[in-house]
PDB file of N, CA and C in Angstrom:
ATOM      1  N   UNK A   1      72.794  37.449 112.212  1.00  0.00           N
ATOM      2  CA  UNK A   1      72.983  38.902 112.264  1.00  0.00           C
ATOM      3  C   UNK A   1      71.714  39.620 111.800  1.00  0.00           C
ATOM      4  N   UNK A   2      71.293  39.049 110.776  1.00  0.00           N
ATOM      5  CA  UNK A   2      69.945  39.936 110.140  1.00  0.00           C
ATOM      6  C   UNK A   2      69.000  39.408 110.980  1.00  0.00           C
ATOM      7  N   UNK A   3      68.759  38.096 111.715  1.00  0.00           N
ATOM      8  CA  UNK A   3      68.059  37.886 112.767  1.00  0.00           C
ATOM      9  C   UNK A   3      67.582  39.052 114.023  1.00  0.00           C
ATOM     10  N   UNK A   4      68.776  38.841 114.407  1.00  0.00           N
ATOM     11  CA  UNK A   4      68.989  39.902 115.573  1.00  0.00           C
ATOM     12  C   UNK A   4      68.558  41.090 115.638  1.00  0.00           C
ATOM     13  N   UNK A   5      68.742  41.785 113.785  1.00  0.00           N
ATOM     14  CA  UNK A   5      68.500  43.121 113.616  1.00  0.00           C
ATOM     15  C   UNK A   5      66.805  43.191 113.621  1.00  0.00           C
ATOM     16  N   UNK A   6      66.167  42.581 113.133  1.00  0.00           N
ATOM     17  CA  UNK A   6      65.033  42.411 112.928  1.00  0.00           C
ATOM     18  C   UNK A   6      64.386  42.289 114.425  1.00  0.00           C
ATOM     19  N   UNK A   7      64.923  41.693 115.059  1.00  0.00           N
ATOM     20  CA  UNK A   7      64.380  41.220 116.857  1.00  0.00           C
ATOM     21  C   UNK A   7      64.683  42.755 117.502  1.00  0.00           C
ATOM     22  N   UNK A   8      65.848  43.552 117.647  1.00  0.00           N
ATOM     23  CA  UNK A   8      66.112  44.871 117.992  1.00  0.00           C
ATOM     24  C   UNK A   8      65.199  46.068 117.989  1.00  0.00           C
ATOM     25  N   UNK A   9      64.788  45.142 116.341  1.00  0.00           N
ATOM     26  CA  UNK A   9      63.491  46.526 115.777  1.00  0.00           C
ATOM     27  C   UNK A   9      62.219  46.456 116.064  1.00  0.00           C
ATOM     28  N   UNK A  10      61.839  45.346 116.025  1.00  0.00           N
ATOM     29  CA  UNK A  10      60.773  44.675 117.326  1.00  0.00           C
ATOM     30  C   UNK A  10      60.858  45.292 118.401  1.00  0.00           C
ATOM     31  N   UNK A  11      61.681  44.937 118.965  1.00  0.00           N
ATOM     32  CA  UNK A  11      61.785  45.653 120.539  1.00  0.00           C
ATOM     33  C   UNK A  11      61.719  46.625 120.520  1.00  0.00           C
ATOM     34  N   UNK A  12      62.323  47.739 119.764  1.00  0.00           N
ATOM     35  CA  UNK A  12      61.999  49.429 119.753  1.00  0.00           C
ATOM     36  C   UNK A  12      60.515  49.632 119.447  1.00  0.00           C
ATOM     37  N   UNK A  13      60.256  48.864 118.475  1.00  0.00           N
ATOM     38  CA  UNK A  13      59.144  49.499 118.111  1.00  0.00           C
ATOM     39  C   UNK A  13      57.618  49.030 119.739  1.00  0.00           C
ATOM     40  N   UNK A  14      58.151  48.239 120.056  1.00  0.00           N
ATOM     41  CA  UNK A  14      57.077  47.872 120.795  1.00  0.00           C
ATOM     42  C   UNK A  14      57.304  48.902 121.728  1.00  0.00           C
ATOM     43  N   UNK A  15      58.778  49.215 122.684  1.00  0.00           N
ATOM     44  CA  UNK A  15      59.187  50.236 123.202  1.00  0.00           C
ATOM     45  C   UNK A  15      58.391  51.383 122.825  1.00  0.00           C
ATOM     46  N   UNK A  16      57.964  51.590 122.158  1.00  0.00           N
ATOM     47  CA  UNK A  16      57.930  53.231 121.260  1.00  0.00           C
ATOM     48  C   UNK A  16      56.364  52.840 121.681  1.00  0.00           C
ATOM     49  N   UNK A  17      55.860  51.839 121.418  1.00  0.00           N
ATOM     50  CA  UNK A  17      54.528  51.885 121.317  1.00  0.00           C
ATOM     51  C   UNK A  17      53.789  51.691 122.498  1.00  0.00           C
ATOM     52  N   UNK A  18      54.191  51.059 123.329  1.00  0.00           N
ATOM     53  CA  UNK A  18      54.464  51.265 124.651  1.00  0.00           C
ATOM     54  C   UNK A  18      54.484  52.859 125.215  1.00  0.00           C
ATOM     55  N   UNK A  19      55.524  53.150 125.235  1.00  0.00           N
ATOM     56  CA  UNK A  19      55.823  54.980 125.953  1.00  0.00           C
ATOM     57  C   UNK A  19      54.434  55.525 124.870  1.00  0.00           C
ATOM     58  N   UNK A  20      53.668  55.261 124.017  1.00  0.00           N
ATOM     59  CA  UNK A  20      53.277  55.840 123.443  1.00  0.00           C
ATOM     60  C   UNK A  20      51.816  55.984 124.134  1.00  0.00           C
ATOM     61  N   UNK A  21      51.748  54.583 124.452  1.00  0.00           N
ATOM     62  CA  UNK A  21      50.256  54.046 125.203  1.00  0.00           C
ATOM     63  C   UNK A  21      50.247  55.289 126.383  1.00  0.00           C
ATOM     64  N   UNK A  22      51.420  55.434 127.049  1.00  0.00           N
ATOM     65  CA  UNK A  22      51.376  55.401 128.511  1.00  0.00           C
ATOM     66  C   UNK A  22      51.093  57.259 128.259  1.00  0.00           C
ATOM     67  N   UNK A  23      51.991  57.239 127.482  1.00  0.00           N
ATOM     68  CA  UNK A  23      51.879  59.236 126.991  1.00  0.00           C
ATOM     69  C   UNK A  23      50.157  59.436 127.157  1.00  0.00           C
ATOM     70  N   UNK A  24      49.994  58.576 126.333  1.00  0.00           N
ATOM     71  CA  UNK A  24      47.636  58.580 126.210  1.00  0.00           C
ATOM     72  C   UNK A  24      47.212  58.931 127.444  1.00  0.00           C
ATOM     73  N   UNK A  25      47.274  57.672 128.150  1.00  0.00           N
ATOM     74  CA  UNK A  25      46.687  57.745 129.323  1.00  0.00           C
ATOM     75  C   UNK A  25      47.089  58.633 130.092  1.00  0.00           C
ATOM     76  N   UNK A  26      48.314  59.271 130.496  1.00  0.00           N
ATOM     77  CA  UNK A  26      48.405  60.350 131.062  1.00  0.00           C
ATOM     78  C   UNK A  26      47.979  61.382 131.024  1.00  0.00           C
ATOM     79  N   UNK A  27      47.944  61.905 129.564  1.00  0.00           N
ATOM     80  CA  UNK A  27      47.257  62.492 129.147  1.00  0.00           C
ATOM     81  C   UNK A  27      45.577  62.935 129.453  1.00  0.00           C
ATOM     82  N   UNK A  28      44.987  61.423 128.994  1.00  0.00           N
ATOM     83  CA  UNK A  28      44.064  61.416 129.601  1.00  0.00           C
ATOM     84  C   UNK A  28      43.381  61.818 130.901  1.00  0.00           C
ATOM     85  N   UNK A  29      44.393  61.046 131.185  1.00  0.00           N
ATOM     86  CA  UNK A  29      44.363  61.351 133.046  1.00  0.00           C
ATOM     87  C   UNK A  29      43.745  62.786 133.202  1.00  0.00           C
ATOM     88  N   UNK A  30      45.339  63.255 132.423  1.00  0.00           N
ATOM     89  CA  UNK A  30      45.529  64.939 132.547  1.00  0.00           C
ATOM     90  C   UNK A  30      43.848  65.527 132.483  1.00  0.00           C
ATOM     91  N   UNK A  31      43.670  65.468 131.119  1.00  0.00           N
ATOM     92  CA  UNK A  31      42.206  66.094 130.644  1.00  0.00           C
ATOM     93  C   UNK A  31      41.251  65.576 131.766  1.00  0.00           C
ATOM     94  N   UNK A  32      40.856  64.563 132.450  1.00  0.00           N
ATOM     95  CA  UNK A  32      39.943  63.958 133.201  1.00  0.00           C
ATOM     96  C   UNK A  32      40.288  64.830 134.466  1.00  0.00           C
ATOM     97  N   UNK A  33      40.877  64.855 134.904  1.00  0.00           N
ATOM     98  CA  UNK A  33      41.372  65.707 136.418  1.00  0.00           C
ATOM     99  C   UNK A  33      41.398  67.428 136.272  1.00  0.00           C
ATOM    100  N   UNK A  34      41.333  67.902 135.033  1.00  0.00           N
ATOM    101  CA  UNK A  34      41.226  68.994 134.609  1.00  0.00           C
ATOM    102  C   UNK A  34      40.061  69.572 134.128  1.00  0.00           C
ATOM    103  N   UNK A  35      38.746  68.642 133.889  1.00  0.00           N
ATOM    104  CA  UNK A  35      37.499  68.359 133.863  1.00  0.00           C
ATOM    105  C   UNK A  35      37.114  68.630 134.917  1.00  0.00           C
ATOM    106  N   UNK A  36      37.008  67.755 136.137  1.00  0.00           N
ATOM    107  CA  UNK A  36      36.685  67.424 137.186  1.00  0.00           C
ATOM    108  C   UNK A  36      37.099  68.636 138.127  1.00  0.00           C
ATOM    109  N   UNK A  37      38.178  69.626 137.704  1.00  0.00           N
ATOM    110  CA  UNK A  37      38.599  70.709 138.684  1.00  0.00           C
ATOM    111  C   UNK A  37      37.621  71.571 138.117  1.00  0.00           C
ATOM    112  N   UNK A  38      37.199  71.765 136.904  1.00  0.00           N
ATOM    113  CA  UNK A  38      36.618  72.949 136.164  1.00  0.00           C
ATOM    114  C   UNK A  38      35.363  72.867 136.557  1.00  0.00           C
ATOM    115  N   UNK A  39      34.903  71.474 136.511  1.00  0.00           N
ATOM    116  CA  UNK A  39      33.306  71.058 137.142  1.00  0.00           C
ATOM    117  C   UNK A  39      33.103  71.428 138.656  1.00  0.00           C
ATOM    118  N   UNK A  40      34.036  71.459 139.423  1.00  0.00           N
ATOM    119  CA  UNK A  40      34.107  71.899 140.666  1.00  0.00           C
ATOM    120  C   UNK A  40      33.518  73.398 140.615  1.00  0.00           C
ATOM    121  N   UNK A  41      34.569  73.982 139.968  1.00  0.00           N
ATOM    122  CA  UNK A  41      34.910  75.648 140.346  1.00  0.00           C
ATOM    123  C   UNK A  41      33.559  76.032 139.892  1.00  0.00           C
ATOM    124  N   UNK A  42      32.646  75.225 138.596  1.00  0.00           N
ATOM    125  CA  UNK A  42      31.416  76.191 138.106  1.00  0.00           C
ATOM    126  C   UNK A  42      30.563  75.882 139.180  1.00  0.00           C
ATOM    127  N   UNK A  43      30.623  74.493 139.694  1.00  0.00           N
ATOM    128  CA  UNK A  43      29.125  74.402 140.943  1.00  0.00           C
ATOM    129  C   UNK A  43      29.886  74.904 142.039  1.00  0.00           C
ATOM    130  N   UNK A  44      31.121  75.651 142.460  1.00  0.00           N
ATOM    131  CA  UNK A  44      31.353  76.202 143.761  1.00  0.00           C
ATOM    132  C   UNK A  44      30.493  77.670 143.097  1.00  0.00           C
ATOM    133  N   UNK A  45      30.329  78.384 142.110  1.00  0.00           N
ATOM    134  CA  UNK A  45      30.300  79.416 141.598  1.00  0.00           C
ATOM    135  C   UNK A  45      28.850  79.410 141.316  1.00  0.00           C
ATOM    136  N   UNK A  46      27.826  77.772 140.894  1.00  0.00           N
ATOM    137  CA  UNK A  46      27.059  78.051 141.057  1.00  0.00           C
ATOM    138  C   UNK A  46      26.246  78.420 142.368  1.00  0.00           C
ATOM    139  N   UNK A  47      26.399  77.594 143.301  1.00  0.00           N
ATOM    140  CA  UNK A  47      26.508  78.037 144.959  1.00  0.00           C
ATOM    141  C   UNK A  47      26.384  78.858 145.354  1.00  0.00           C
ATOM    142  N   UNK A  48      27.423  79.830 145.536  1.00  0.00           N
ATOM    143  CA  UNK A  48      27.965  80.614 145.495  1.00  0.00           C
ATOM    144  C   UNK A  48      27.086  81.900 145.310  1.00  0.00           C
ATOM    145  N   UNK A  49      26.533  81.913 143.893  1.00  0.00           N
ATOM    146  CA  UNK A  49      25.437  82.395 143.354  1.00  0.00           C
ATOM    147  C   UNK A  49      24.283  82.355 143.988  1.00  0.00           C
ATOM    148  N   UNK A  50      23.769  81.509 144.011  1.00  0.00           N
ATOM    149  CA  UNK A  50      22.131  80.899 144.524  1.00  0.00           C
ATOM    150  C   UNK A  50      22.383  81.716 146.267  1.00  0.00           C
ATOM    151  N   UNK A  51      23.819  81.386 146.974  1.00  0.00           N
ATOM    152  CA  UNK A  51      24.057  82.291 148.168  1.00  0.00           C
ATOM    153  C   UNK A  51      23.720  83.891 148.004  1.00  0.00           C
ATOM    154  N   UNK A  52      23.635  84.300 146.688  1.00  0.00           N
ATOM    155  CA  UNK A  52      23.297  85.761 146.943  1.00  0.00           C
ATOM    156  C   UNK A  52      24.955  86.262 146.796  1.00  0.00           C
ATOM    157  N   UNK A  53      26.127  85.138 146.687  1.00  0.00           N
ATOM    158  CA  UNK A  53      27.309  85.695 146.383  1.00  0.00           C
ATOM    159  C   UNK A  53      27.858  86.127 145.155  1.00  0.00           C
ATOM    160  N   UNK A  54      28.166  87.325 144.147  1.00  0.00           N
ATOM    161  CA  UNK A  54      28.220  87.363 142.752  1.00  0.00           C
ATOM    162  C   UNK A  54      30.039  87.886 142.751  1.00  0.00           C
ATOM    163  N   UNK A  55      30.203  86.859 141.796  1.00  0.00           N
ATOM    164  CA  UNK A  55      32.095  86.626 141.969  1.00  0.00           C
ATOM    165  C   UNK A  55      32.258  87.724 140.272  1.00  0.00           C
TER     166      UNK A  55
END
């Protein structure tokens, strides 16, 4: 019985640490793809500019 309980809590915790990993990287993701849009919009804007276009 105290076996078991101990193996349960293992498993949650790896569970937990797990969803925890994956939360990161999404995250990450998130920030990286949200980078990469922002880096866009300033060199469409620098462009844009250098065109003689002022936004």
């Amino acid at each position: 019985m105290e076996q078991s309980r101990a193996e349960q809590s293992r498993a949650e915790q790896s569970r937990a640490e797990q969803s925890r990993a994956e939360q990161s990287r999404a995250e990450q993701s998130r920030a990286e793809q949200s980078r990469a849009e922002q880096s866009r919009a300033e060199q469409s804007r620098a462009e844009q500019s250098r065109a003689g276009v002022t936004i």
